[in-house]
Protein backbone atom coordinates (compact mmCIF):
# COMPACT_ATOMS: atom_id res chain seq x y z
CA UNK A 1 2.29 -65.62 51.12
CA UNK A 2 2.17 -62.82 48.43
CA UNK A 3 6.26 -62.30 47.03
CA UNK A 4 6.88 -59.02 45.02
CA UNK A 5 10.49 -60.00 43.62
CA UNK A 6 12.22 -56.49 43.11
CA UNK A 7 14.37 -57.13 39.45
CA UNK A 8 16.56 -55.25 36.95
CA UNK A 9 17.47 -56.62 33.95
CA UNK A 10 21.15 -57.41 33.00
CA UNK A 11 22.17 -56.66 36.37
CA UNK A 12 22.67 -60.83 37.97
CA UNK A 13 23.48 -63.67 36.38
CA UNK A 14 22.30 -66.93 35.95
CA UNK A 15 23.37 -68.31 39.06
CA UNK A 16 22.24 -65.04 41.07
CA UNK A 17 18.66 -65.38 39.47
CA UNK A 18 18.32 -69.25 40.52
CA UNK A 19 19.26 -68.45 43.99
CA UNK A 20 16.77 -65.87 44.44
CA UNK A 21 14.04 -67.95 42.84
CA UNK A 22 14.92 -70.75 44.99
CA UNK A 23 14.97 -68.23 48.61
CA UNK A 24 11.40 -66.85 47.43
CA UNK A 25 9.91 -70.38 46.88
CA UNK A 26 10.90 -71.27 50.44
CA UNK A 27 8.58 -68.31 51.66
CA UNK A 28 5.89 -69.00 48.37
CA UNK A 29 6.06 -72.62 47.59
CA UNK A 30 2.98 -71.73 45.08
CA UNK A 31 4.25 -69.34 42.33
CA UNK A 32 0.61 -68.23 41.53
CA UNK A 33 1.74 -66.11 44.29
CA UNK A 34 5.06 -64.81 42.86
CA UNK A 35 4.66 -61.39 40.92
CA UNK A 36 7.91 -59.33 39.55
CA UNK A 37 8.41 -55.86 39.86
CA UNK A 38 11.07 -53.99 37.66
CA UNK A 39 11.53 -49.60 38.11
CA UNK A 40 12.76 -48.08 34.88
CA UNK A 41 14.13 -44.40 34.34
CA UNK A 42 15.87 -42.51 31.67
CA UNK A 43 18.78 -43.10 33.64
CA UNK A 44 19.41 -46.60 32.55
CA UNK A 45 21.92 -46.79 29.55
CA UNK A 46 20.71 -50.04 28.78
CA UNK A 47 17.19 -48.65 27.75
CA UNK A 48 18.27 -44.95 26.50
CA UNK A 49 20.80 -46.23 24.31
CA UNK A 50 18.62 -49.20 22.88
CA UNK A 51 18.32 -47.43 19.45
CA UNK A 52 16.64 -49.95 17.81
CA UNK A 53 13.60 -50.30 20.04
CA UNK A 54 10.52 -48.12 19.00
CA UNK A 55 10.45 -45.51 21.96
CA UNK A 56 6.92 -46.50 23.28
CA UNK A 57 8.43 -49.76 24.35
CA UNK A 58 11.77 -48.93 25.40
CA UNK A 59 10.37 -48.40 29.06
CA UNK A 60 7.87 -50.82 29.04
CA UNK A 61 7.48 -53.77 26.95
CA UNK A 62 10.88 -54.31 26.04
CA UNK A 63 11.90 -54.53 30.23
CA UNK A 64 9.54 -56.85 30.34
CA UNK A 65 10.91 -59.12 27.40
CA UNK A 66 14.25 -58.72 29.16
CA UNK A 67 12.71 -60.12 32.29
CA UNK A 68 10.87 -62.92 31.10
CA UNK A 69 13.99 -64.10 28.98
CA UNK A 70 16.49 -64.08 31.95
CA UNK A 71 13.63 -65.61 34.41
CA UNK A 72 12.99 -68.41 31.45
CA UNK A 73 16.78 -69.14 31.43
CA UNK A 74 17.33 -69.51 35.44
CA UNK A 75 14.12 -71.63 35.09
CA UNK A 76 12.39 -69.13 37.06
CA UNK A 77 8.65 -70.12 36.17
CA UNK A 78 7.38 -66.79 36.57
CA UNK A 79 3.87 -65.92 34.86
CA UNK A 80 4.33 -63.18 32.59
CA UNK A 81 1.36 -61.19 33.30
CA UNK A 82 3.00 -61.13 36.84
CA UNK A 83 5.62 -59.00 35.31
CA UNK A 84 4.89 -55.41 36.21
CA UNK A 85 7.61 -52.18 34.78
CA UNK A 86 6.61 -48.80 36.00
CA UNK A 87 8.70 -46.07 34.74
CA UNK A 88 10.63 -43.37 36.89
CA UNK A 89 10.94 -39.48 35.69
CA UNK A 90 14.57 -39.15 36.75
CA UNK A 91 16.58 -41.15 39.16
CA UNK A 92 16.78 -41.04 43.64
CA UNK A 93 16.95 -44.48 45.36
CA UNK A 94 14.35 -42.69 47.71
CA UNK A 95 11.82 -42.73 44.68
CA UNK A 96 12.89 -45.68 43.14
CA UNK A 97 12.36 -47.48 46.24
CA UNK A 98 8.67 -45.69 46.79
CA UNK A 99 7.76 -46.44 43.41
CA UNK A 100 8.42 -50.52 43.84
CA UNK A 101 6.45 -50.34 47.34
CA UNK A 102 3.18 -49.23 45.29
CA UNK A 103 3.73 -52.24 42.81
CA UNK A 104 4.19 -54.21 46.05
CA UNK A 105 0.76 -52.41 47.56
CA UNK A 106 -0.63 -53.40 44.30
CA UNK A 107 -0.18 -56.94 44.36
CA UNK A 108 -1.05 -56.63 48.26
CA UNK A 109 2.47 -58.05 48.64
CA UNK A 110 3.29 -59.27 52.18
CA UNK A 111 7.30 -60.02 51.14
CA UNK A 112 9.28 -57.57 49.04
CA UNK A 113 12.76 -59.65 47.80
CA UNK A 114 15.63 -57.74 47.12
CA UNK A 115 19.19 -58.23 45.61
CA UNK A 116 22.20 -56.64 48.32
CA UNK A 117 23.70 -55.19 45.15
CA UNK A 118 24.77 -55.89 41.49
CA UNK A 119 27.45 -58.25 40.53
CA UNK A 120 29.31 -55.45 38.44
CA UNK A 121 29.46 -53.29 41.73
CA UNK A 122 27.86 -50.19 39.46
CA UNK A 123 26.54 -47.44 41.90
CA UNK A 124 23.50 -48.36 40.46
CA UNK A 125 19.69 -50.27 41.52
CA UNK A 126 19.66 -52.85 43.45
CA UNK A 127 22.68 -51.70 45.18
CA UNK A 128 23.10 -51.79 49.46
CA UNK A 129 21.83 -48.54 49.18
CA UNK A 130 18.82 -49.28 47.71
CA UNK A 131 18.13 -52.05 49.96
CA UNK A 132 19.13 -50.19 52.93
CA UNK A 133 16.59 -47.30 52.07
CA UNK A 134 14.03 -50.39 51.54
CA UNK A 135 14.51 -51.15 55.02
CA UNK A 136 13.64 -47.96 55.99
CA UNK A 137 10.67 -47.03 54.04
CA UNK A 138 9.45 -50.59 53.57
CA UNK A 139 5.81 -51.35 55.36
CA UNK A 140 6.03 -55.08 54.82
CA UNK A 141 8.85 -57.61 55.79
CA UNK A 142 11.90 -57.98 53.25
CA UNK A 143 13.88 -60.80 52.10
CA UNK A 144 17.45 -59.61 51.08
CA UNK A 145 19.96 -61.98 49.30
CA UNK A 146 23.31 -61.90 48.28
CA UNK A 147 24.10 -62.74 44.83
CA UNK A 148 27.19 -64.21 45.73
CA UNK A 149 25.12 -65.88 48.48
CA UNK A 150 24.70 -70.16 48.42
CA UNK A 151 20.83 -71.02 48.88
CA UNK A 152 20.28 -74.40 50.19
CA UNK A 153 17.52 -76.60 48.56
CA UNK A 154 15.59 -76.19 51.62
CA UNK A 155 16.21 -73.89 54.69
CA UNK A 156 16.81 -76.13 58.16
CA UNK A 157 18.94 -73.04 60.43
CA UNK A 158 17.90 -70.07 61.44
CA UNK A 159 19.43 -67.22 63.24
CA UNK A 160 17.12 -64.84 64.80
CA UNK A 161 19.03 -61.42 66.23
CA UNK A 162 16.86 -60.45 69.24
CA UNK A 163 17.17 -57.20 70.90
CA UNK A 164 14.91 -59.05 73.71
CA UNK A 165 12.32 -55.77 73.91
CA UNK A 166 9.04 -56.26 74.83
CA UNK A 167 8.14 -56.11 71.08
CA UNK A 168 10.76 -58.68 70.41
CA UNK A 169 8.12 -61.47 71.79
CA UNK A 170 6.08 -61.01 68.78
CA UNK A 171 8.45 -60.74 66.42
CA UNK A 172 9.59 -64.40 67.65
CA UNK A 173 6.08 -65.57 67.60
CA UNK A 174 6.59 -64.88 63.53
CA UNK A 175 10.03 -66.60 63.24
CA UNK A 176 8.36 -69.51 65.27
CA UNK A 177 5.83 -69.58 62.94
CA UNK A 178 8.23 -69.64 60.06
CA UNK A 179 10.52 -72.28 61.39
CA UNK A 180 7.58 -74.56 61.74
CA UNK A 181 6.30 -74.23 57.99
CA UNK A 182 10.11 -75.14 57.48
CA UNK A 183 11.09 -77.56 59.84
CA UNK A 184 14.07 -75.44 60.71
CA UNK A 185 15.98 -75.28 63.83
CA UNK A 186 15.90 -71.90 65.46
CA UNK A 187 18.66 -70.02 67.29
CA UNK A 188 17.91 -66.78 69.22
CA UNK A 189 21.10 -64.18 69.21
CA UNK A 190 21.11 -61.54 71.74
CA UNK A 191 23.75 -59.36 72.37
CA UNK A 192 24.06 -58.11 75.87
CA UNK A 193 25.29 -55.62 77.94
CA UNK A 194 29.03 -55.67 78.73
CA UNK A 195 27.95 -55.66 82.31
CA UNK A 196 25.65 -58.81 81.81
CA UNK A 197 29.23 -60.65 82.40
CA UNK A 198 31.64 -58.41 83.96
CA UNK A 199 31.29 -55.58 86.30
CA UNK A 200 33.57 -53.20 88.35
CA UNK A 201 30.40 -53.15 90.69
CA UNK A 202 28.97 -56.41 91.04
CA UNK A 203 26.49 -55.42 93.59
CA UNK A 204 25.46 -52.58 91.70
CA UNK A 205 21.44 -53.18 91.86
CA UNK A 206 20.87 -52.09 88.49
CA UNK A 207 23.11 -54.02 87.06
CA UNK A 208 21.84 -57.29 88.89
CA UNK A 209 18.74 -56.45 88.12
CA UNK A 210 19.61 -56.35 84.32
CA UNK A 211 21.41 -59.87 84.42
CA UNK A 212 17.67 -61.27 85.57
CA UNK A 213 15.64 -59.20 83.06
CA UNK A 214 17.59 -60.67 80.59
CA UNK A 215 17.91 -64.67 81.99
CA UNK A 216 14.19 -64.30 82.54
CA UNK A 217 14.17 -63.23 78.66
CA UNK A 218 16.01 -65.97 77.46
CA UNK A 219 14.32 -68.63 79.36
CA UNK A 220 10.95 -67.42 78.56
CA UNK A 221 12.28 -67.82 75.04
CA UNK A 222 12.91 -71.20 75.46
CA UNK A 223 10.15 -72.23 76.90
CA UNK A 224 8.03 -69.98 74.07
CA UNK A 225 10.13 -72.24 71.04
CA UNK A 226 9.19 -75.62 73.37
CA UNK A 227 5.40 -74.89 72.93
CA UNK A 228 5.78 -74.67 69.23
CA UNK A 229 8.25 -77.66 69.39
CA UNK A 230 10.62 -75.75 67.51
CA UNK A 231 14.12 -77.29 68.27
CA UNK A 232 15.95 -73.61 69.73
CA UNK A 233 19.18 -72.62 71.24
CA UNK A 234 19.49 -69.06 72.84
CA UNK A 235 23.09 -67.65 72.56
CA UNK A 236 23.96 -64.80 74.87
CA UNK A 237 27.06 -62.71 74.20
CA UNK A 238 28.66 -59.68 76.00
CA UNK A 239 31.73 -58.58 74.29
CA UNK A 240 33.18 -55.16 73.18
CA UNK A 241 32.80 -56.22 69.43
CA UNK A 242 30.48 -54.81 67.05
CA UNK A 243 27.15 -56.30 67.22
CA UNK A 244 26.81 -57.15 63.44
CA UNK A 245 30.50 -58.88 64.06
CA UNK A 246 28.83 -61.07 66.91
CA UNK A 247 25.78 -61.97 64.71
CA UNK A 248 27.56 -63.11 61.57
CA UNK A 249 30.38 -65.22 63.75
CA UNK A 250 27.62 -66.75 65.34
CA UNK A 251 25.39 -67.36 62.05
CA UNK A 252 28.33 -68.99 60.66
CA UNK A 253 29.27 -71.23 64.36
CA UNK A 254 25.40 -72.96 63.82
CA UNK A 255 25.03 -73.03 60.26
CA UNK A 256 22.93 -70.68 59.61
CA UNK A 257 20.98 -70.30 56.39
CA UNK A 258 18.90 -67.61 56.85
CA UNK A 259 19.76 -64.98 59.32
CA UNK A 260 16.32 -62.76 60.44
CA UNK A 261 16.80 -59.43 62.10
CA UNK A 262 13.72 -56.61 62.80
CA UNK A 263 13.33 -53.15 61.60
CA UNK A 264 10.79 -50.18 62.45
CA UNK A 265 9.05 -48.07 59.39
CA UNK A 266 10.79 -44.89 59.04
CA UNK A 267 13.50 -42.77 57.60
CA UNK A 268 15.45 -42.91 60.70
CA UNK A 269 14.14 -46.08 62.85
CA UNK A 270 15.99 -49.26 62.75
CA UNK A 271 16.56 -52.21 65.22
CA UNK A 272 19.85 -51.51 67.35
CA UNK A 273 20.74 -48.00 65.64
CA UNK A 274 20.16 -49.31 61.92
CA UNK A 275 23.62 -49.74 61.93
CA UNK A 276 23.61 -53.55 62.54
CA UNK A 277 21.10 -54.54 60.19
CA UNK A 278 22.96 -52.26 57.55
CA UNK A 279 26.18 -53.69 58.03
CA UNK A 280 24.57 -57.23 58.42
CA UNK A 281 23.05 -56.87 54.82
CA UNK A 282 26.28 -55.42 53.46
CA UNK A 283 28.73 -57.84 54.97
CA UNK A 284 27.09 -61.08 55.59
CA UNK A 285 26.95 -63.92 52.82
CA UNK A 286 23.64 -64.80 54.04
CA UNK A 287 20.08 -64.34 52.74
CA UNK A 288 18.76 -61.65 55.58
CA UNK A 289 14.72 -62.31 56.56
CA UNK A 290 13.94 -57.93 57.90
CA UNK A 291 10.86 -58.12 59.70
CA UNK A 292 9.31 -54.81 59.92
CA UNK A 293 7.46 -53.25 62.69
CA UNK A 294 5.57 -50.52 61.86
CA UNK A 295 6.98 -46.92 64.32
CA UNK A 296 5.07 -46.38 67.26
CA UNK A 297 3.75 -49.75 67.20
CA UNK A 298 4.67 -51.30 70.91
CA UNK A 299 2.83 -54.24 70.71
């Protein structure tokens, strides 16, 4: 798989840098296939103030130097002619975030990784907004990590948040596949209907006839993860909580240590409202796998 990492310099430390090398390599064990991309403007204080760099390099090769040095120290082994900095005229997230999708197109990406936000907390790139708008606008699947996040050595849990739509079957057939290249155990979240449990009206048709749609759903999962003999648990929950609440309590009951969630292409698309992956990526400590589908794609 082909991994555009999304970086700005000076903006994670050491730690931060190592983590996200060591999620990426999970996805791209071969870092042939690993290529950097880094979005510059006149905005950034760190270049326009850099006096004493000639100003032909200030947005271009000096970046780069500032890239390879902090990859070199994380022992990120990152080529450096995979190191691509493509300057901005002015500043929007929006932009920013178009401009790093055409480095990913270049490289024919498949995975665009993203930081949730800086460790300083400056309203700045790689901030949730910017990975939020990714979300969005992104074509290809994302890998989002928290800095302050702890990646394991090798990735054995995952928590897949299911909306159980008809599109939702292939969207497992892709975790599947991913939790057999890492021998990782699989559980499938959905959150249901309050009414999947409790009713005023418990021989309300509809309302029957929703509590089989979605057993039928969950066993059919089941049997789906036994043909891949991926090791699965399907947790159902109907609560009046948040949904993003439900997914991160459960991530953290099985150990999760990667939680994967979908997303449509689009400005204003998003699995379950947008609102759940947003406030999964903001509040959860774990690195978040976005699968995109592409809008007005059923299948």
């Amino acid at each position: 798989m082909k991994v555009l990492w999304g970086f700005a310099p000076l903006q994670q430390d050491n730690l931060a840098i190592k983590g996200m090398f060591k999620s990426i390599r999970q996805f791209s064990p071969d870092t042939k296939n690993i290529s950097v991309g880094c979005v510059v403007s006149e905005s950034d204080s760190y270049l326009s103030t850099a006096f004493d760099v000639p100003a032909n390099e200030r947005y271009s090769t000096y970046p780069k130097k500032l890239i390879l040095g902090e990859l070199k120290k994380a022992n990120a082994l990152v080529d450096g002619n995979r190191i691509q900095v493509v300057q901005q005229k002015g500043f929007t997230t929006t932009k920013a975030v178009d401009r790093l999708l055409e480095v990913a197109k270049s490289q024919k990406a498949e995975l665009l990784a993203l930081f949730t936000h800086n460790k300083t907390g400056l309203k700045r790139f790689f901030l949730g907004s910017f990975a939020e708008t990714a979300i969005h606008r992104s074509p290809i699947d994302l890998l989002i990590v928290n800095p302050k996040s702890e990646i394991p050595q090798s990735i054995k849990n995952v928590i897949f948040a299911s909306d159980f739509s008809d599109r939702s079957k292939k969207d497992l057939e892709q975790v599947l596949e991913l939790c057999e290249s890492l021998g990782a155990r699989l559980t499938v979240f959905h959150a249901a209907e309050v009414t999947y449990s409790w009713s005023p009206d418990e021989d309300n048709s509809e309302i029957l006839a929703y509590r089989k749609k979605t057993d039928r759903m969950a066993q059919w999962v089941r049997e789906a993860c036994q043909k891949k003999g991926v090791s699965c648990e399907v947790i159902l929950k109907s609560e009046f909580k948040p949904t993003s609440e439900l997914i991160l309590k459960a991530a953290q009951k099985v150990k999760a240590q990667l939680i994967i969630v979908s997303a449509e292409t689009g400005p204003a698309a998003a699995l379950m409202g947008g609102s759940v992956t947003r406030q999964i990526v903001r509040n959860g400590k774990y690195p978040v796998l976005v699968i995109k589908r592409r809008k007005g794609n059923r299948s």
